[in-house]
Protein backbone atom coordinates (compact mmCIF):
# COMPACT_ATOMS: atom_id res chain seq x y z
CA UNK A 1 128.16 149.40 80.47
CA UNK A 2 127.70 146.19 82.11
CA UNK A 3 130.00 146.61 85.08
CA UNK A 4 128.48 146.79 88.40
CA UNK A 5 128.69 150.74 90.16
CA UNK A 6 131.68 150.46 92.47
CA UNK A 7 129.32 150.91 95.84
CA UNK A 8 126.59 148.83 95.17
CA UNK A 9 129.07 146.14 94.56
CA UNK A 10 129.95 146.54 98.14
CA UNK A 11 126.47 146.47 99.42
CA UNK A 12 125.13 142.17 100.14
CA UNK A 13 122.42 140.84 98.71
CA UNK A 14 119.21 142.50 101.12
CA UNK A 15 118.73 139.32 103.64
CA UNK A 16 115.36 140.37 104.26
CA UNK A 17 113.96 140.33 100.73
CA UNK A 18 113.48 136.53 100.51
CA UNK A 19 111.44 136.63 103.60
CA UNK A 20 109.36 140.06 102.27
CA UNK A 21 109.07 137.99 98.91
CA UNK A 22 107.26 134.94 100.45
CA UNK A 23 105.37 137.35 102.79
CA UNK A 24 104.07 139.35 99.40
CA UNK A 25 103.14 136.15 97.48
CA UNK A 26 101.83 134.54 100.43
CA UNK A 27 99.46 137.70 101.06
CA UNK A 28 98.69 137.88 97.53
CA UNK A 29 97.43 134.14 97.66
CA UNK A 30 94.78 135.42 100.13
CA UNK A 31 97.00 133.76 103.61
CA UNK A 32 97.19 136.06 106.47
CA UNK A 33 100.32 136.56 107.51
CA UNK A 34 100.78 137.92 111.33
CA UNK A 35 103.98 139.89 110.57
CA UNK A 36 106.34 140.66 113.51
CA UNK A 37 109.41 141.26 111.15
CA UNK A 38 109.74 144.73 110.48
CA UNK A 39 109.57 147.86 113.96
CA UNK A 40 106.99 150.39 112.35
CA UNK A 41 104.34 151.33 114.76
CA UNK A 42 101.29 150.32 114.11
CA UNK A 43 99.62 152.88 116.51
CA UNK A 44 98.73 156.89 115.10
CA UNK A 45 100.93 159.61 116.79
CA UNK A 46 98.84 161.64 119.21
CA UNK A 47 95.75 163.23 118.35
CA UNK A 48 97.31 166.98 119.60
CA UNK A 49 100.59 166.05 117.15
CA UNK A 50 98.15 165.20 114.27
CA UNK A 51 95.91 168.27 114.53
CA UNK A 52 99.07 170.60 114.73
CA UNK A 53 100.33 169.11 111.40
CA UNK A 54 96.84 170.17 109.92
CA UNK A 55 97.07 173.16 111.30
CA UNK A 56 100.27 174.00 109.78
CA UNK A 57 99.65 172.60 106.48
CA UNK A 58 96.97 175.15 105.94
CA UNK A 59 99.61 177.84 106.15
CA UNK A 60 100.57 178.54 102.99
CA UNK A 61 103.92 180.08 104.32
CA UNK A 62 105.19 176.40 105.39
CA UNK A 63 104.80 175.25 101.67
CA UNK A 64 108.10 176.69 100.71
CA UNK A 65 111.21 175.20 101.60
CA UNK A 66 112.68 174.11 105.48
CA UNK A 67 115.74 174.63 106.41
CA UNK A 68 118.11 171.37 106.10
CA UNK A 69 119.30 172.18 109.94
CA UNK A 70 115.86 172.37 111.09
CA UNK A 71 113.78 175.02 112.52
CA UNK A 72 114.74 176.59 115.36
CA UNK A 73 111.37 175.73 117.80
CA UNK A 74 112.20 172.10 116.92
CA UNK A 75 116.06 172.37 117.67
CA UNK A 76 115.25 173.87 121.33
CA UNK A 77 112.39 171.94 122.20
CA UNK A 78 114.96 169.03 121.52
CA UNK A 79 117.34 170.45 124.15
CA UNK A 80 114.50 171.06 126.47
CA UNK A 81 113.60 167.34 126.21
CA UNK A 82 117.65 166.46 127.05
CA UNK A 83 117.33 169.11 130.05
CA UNK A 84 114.69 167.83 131.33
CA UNK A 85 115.14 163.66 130.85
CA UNK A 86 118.62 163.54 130.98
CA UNK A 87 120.23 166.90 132.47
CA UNK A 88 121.98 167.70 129.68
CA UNK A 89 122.26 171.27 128.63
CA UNK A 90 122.36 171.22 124.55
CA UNK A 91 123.11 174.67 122.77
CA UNK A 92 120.12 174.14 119.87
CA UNK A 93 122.24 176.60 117.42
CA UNK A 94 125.88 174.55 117.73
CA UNK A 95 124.97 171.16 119.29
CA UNK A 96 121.65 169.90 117.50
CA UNK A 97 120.96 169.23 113.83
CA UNK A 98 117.36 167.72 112.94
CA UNK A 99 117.42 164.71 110.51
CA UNK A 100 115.21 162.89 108.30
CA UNK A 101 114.95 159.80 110.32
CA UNK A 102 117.92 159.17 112.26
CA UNK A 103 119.26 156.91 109.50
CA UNK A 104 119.15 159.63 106.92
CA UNK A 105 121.32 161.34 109.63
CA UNK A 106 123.61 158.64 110.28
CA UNK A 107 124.14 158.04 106.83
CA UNK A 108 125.00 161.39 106.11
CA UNK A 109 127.32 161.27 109.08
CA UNK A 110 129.08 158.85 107.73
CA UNK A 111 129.37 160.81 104.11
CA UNK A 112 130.93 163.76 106.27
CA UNK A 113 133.48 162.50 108.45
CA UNK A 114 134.71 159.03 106.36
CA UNK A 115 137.58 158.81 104.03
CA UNK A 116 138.00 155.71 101.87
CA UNK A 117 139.63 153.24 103.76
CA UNK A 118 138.92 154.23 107.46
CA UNK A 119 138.10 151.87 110.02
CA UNK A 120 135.01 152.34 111.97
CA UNK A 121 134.24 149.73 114.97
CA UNK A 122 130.81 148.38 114.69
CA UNK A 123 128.55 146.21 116.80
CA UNK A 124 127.46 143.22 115.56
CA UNK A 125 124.72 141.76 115.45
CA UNK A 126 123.27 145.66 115.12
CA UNK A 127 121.29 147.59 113.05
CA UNK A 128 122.14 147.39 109.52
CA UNK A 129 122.48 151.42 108.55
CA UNK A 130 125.05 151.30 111.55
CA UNK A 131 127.83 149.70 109.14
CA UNK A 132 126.33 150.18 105.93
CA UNK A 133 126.54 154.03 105.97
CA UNK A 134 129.65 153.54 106.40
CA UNK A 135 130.34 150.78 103.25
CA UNK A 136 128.39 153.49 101.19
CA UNK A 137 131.11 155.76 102.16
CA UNK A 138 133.86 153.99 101.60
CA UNK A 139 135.50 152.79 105.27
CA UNK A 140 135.93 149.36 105.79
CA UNK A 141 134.30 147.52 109.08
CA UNK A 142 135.63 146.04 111.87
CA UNK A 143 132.51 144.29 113.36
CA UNK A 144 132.61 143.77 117.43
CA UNK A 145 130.66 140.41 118.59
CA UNK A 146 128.27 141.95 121.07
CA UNK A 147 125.83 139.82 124.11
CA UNK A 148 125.76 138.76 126.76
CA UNK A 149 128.63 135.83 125.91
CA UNK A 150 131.07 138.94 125.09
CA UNK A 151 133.01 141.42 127.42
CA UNK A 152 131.90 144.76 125.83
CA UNK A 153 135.57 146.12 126.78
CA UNK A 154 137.50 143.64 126.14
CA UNK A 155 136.42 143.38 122.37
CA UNK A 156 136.61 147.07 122.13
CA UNK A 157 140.59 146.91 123.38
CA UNK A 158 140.91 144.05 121.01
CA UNK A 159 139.36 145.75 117.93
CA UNK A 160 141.76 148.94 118.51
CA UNK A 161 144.41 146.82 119.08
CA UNK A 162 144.75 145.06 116.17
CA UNK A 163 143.14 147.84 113.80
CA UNK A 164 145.76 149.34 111.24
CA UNK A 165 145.27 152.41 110.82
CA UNK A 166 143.52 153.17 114.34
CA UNK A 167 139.89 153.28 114.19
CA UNK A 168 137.99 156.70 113.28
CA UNK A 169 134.59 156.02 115.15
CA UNK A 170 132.81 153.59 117.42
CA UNK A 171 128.94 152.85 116.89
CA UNK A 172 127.15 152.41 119.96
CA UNK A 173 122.92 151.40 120.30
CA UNK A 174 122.02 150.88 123.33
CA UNK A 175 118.73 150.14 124.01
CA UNK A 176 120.16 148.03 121.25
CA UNK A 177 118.25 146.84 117.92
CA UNK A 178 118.11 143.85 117.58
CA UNK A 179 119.34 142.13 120.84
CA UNK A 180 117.40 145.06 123.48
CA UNK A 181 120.36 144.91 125.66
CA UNK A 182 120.55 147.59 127.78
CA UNK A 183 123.86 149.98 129.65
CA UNK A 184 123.94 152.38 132.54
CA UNK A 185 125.99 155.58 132.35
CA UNK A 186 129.27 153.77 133.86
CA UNK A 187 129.36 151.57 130.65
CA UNK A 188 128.98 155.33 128.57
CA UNK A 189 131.64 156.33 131.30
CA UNK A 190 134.72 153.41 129.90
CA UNK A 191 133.91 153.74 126.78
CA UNK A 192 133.97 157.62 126.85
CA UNK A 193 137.66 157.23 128.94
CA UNK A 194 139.13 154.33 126.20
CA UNK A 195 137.80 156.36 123.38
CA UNK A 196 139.15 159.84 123.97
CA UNK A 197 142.64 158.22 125.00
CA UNK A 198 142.58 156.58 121.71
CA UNK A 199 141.20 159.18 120.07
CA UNK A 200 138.21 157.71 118.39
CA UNK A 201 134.81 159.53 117.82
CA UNK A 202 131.56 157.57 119.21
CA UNK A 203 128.40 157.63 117.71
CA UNK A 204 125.27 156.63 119.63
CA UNK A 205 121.82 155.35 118.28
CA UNK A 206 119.63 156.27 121.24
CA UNK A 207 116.28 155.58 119.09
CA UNK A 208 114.58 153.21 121.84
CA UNK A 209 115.18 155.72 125.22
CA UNK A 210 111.46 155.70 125.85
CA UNK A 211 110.52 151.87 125.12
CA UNK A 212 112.02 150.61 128.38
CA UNK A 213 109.94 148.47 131.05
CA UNK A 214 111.76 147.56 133.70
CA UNK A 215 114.70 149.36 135.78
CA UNK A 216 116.07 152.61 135.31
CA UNK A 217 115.50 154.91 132.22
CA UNK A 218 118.06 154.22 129.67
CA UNK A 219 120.90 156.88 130.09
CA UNK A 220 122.27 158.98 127.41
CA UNK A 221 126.06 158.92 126.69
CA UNK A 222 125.81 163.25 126.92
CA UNK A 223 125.45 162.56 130.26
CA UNK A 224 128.86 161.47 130.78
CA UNK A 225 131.60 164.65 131.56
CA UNK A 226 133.57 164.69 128.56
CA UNK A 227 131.59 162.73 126.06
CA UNK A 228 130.88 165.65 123.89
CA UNK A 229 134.54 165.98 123.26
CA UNK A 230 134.41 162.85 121.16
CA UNK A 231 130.42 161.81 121.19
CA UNK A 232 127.13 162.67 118.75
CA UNK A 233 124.09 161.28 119.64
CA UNK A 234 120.88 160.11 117.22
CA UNK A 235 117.34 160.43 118.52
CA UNK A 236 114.13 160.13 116.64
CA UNK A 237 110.36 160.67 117.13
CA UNK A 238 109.65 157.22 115.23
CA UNK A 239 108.73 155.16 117.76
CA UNK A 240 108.44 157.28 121.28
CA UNK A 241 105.52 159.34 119.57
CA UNK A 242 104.19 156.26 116.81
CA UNK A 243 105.29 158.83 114.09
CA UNK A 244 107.83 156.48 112.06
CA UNK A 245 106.50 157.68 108.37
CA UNK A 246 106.72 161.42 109.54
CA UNK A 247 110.75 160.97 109.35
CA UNK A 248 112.20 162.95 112.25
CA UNK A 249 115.27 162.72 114.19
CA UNK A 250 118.30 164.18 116.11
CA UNK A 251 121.71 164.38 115.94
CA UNK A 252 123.23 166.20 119.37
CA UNK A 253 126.36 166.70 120.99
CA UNK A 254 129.99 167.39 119.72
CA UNK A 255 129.95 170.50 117.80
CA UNK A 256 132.83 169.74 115.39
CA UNK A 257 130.74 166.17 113.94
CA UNK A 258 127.34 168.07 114.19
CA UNK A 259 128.57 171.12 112.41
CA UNK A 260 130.06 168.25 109.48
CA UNK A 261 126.78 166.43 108.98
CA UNK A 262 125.28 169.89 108.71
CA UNK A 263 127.47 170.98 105.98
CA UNK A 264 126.52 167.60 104.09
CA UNK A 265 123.21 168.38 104.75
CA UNK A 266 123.23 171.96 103.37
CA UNK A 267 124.60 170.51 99.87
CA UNK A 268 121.82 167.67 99.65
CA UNK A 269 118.24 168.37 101.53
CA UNK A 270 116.02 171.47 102.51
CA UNK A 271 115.33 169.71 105.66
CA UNK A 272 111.52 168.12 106.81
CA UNK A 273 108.52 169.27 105.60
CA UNK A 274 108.00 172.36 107.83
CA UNK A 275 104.50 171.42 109.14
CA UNK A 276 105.98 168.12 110.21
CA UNK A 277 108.73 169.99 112.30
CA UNK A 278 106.42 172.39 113.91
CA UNK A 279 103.61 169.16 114.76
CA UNK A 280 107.03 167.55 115.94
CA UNK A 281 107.64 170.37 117.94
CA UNK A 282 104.41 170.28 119.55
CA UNK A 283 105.13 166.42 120.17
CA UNK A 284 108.54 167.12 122.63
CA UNK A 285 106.85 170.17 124.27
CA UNK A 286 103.44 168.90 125.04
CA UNK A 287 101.44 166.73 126.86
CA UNK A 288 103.62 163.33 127.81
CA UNK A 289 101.13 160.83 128.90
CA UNK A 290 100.78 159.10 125.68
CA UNK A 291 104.97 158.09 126.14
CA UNK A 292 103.24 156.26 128.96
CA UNK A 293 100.44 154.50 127.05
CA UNK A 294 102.96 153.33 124.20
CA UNK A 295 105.83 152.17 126.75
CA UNK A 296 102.64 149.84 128.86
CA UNK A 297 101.22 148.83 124.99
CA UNK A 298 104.50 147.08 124.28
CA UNK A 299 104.82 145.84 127.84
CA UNK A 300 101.47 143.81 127.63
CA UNK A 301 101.82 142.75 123.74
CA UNK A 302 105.85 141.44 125.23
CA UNK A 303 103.85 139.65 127.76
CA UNK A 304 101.59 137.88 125.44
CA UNK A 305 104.49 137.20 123.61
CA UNK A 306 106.93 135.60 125.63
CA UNK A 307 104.58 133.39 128.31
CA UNK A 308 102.71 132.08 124.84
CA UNK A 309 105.95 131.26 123.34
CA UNK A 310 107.05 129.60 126.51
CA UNK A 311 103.75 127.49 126.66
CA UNK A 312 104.96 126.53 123.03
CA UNK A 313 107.90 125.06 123.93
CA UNK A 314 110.03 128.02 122.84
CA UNK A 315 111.91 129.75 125.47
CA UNK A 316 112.72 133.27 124.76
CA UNK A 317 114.28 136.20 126.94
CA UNK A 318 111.52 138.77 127.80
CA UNK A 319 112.96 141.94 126.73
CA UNK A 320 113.95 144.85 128.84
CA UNK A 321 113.49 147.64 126.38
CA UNK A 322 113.00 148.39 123.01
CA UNK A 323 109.91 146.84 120.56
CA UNK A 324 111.79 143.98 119.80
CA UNK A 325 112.07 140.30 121.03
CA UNK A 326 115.38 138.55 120.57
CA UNK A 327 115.26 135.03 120.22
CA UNK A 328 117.44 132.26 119.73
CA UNK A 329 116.58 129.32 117.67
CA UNK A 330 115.01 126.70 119.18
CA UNK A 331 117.68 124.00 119.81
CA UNK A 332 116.10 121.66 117.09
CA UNK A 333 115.76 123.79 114.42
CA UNK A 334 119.64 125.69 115.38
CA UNK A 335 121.22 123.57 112.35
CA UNK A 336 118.65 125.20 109.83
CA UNK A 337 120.09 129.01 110.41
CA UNK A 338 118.08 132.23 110.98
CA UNK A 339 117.15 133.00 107.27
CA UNK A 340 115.39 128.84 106.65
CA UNK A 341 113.77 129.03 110.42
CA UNK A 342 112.35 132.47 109.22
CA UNK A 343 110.80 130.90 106.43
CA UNK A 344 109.43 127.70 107.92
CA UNK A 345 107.86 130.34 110.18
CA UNK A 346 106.35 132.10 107.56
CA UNK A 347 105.03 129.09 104.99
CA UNK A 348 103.80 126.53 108.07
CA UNK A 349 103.00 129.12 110.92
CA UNK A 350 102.11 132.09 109.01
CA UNK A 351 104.42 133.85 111.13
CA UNK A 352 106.64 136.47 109.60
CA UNK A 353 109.77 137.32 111.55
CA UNK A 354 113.46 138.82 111.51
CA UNK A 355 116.11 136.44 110.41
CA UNK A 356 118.82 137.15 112.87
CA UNK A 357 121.72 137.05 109.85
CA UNK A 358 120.11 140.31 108.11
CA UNK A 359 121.56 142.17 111.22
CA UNK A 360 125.17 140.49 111.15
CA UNK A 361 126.93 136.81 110.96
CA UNK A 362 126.89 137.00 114.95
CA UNK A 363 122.95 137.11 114.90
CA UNK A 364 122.53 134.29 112.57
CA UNK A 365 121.43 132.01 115.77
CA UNK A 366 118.18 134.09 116.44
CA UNK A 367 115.28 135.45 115.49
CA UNK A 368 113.86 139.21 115.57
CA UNK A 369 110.17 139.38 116.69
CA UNK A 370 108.84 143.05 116.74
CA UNK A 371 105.64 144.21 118.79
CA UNK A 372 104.04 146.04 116.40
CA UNK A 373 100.63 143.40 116.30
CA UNK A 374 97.92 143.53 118.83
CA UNK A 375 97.61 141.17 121.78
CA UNK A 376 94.20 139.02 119.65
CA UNK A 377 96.86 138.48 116.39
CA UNK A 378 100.00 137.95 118.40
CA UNK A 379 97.46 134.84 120.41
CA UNK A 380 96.62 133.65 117.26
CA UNK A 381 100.57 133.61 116.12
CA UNK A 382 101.82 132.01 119.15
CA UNK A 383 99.18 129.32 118.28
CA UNK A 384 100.08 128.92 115.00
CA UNK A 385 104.05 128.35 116.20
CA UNK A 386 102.82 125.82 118.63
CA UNK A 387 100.90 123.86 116.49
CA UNK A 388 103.88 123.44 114.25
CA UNK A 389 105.75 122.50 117.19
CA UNK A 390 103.39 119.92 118.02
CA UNK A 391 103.66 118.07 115.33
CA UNK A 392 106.90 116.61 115.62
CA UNK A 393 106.75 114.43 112.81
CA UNK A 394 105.82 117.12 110.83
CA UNK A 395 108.48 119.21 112.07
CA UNK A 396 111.20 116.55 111.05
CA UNK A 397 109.81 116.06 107.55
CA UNK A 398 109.82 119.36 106.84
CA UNK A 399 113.82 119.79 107.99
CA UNK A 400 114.73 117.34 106.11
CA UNK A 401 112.67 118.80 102.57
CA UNK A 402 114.71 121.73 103.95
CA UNK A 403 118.12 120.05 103.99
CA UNK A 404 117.67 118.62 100.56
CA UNK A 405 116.61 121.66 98.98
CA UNK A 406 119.81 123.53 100.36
């Protein structure tokens, strides 16, 4: 009765609980903690999206149970939003199944199409449901070292390569989480060409396609001819509408893997909470303008961010997209890793943030830093950071009580 259940044993130790541990006590001790470390929203969902849920809640028809597909208004005001953003036409019946969150759908995915042993290709550093859905369900991971020090390609023909048996699927997330790289629709196009000569299914984590600031929309793989041969795509409402507790997503595009996380999905959930569909519904078909006033939010709070960390000494790529800030450790605190940097951060700055590691080995040399506080706390953190900085005696005693506790 002792023995450890056969998948948690293959689930790690969470690497973001000892940071969330010192953040609790430290809160609990009365400190205030400016937390950048997790992406939730800290903005409500628009007032018209809000009202609509009300509205529907006082249905008493809506009480009963969903549908685990989703309903149909929200399925074709999905494909509506993919005609009209990307000019892709999406059957709503065949093509599109609504998810609890795009990780309860990737997840699920991976419950429907993996067999024990597969081998599914996965980014890395990257989001962690992106591999873990797939430990939970048995495959083994091949993790591809992605950045700008890595040819996307030539790591892909690599990975296939020397993969035995060949690989089943390829995760792709792009705007990515954590790094906020960025592709056009000629990367989609190779990948799309390797992967359906190889025969390989590719999954694509398109949660970030409306927090982008500079350039070109972010494409969607759909868009590619062909790519719904071999491609599903996940969207969610989470952070393009401020609604990440509401729990609504997307997965689109090849009918035979849509049609398989249905099935799963049939067996295990009666779908959203109906008024949440139909006030999600509401979200994709009405007014737009608050996409703009999130996307120029983040802008100005990234701003903040990145000129006061550069006035700190701390020189950190302004990101292109997503809510996220990537950032490698400064070179004299490299040698501690992203996991003791996190919490010097958090015990001598007050700063909470991301260790790097928690999204892969390959992202153990940065640092996550969301934009979820306003521009006043995110001034006072970028204070904070430089006043530890400035102390470099300080700095060097505390590496080395660092050091000896390790």
């Amino acid at each position: 009765m002792e023995q450890e259940f056969h998948r948690i044993k293959r689930l790690p130790p969470y690497v973001f609980a000892e940071v969330n541990d010192l953040k609790a006590k430290a809160r609990a001790a009365g400190e205030d903690i400016i937390d950048f470390g997790m992406g939730n929203p800290d903005q409500p969902p628009p007032p018209h999206v809000i009202a609509k849920l009300v509205e529907a809640a006082q249905d008493p028809r809506t009480h009963r149970y969903s549908t685990s597909r989703g309903i149909p208004g929200l399925r074709k005001a999905l494909a509506a939003y993919y005609q009209r953003r990307f000019g892709v036409e999406i059957d709503p019946d065949s093509e599109t199944c609504v998810t609890i969150g795009s990780k309860e759908g990737l997840a699920n995915l991976a419950q429907a199409i993996t067999s024990p042993g597969d081998i599914i290709l996965v980014p890395n550093p990257s989001y962690p449901i992106h591999a873990f859905g797939f430990i939970i369900a048995g495959a083994s991971i091949r993790s591809m070292p992605v950045g700008s020090d890595f040819d996307f390609m030539a790591q892909l023909e690599r990975a296939v390569k020397h993969s035995v048996p060949k690989p089943t699927a390829l995760v792709l997330n792009y705007p990515a989480n954590p790094t906020a790289e960025v592709v056009g629709v000629d990367f989609y196009a190779e990948v799309v060409d390797f992967c359906r000569r190889h025969g390989i299914y590719v999954i694509s984590d398109l949660a970030y396609a409306e927090v982008y600031f500079e350039g070109d929309p972010p494409p969607s793989i759909l868009q590619v001819p062909g790519a719904r041969d071999i491609a599903v795509e996940f969207t969610s409402l989470s952070k393009t509408y401020s609604m990440p507790g509401w729990r609504v997503g997307f997965c689109t595009g090849n009918k035979k893997l849509v049609a398989a996380l249905m099935r799963v999905k049939s067996y295990v959930d009666y779908g959203a909470f109906t008024p949440i569909q139909v006030a999600a519904t509401t979200a994709l078909n009405g007014d737009q303008s608050c996409i703009d006033e999130m996307r120029a939010r983040y802008k100005s709070r990234r701003d903040v961010l990145i000129s006061g960390l550069e006035a700190a000494g701390w020189d950190v790529p302004s990101p292109p997209a997503t809510m996220f800030a990537w950032a490698p450790l400064p070179p004299e605190f490299a040698d501690l890793g992203s996991l003791e940097f996190s919490k010097l951060l958090l015990q001598h700055a007050k700063v909470a943030v991301a260790p790097g590691v928690g999204f892969g080995e390959y992202g153990d040399g940065h640092v996550r830093l969301g934009l979820v506080e306003n521009e006043h706390r995110t001034r006072q953190a970028v204070r904070n950071i430089k006043a530890l900085f400035k102390d470099p005696e300080k700095v060097r005693n505390l590496m080395d009580e660092r050091k000896i506790a390790s």
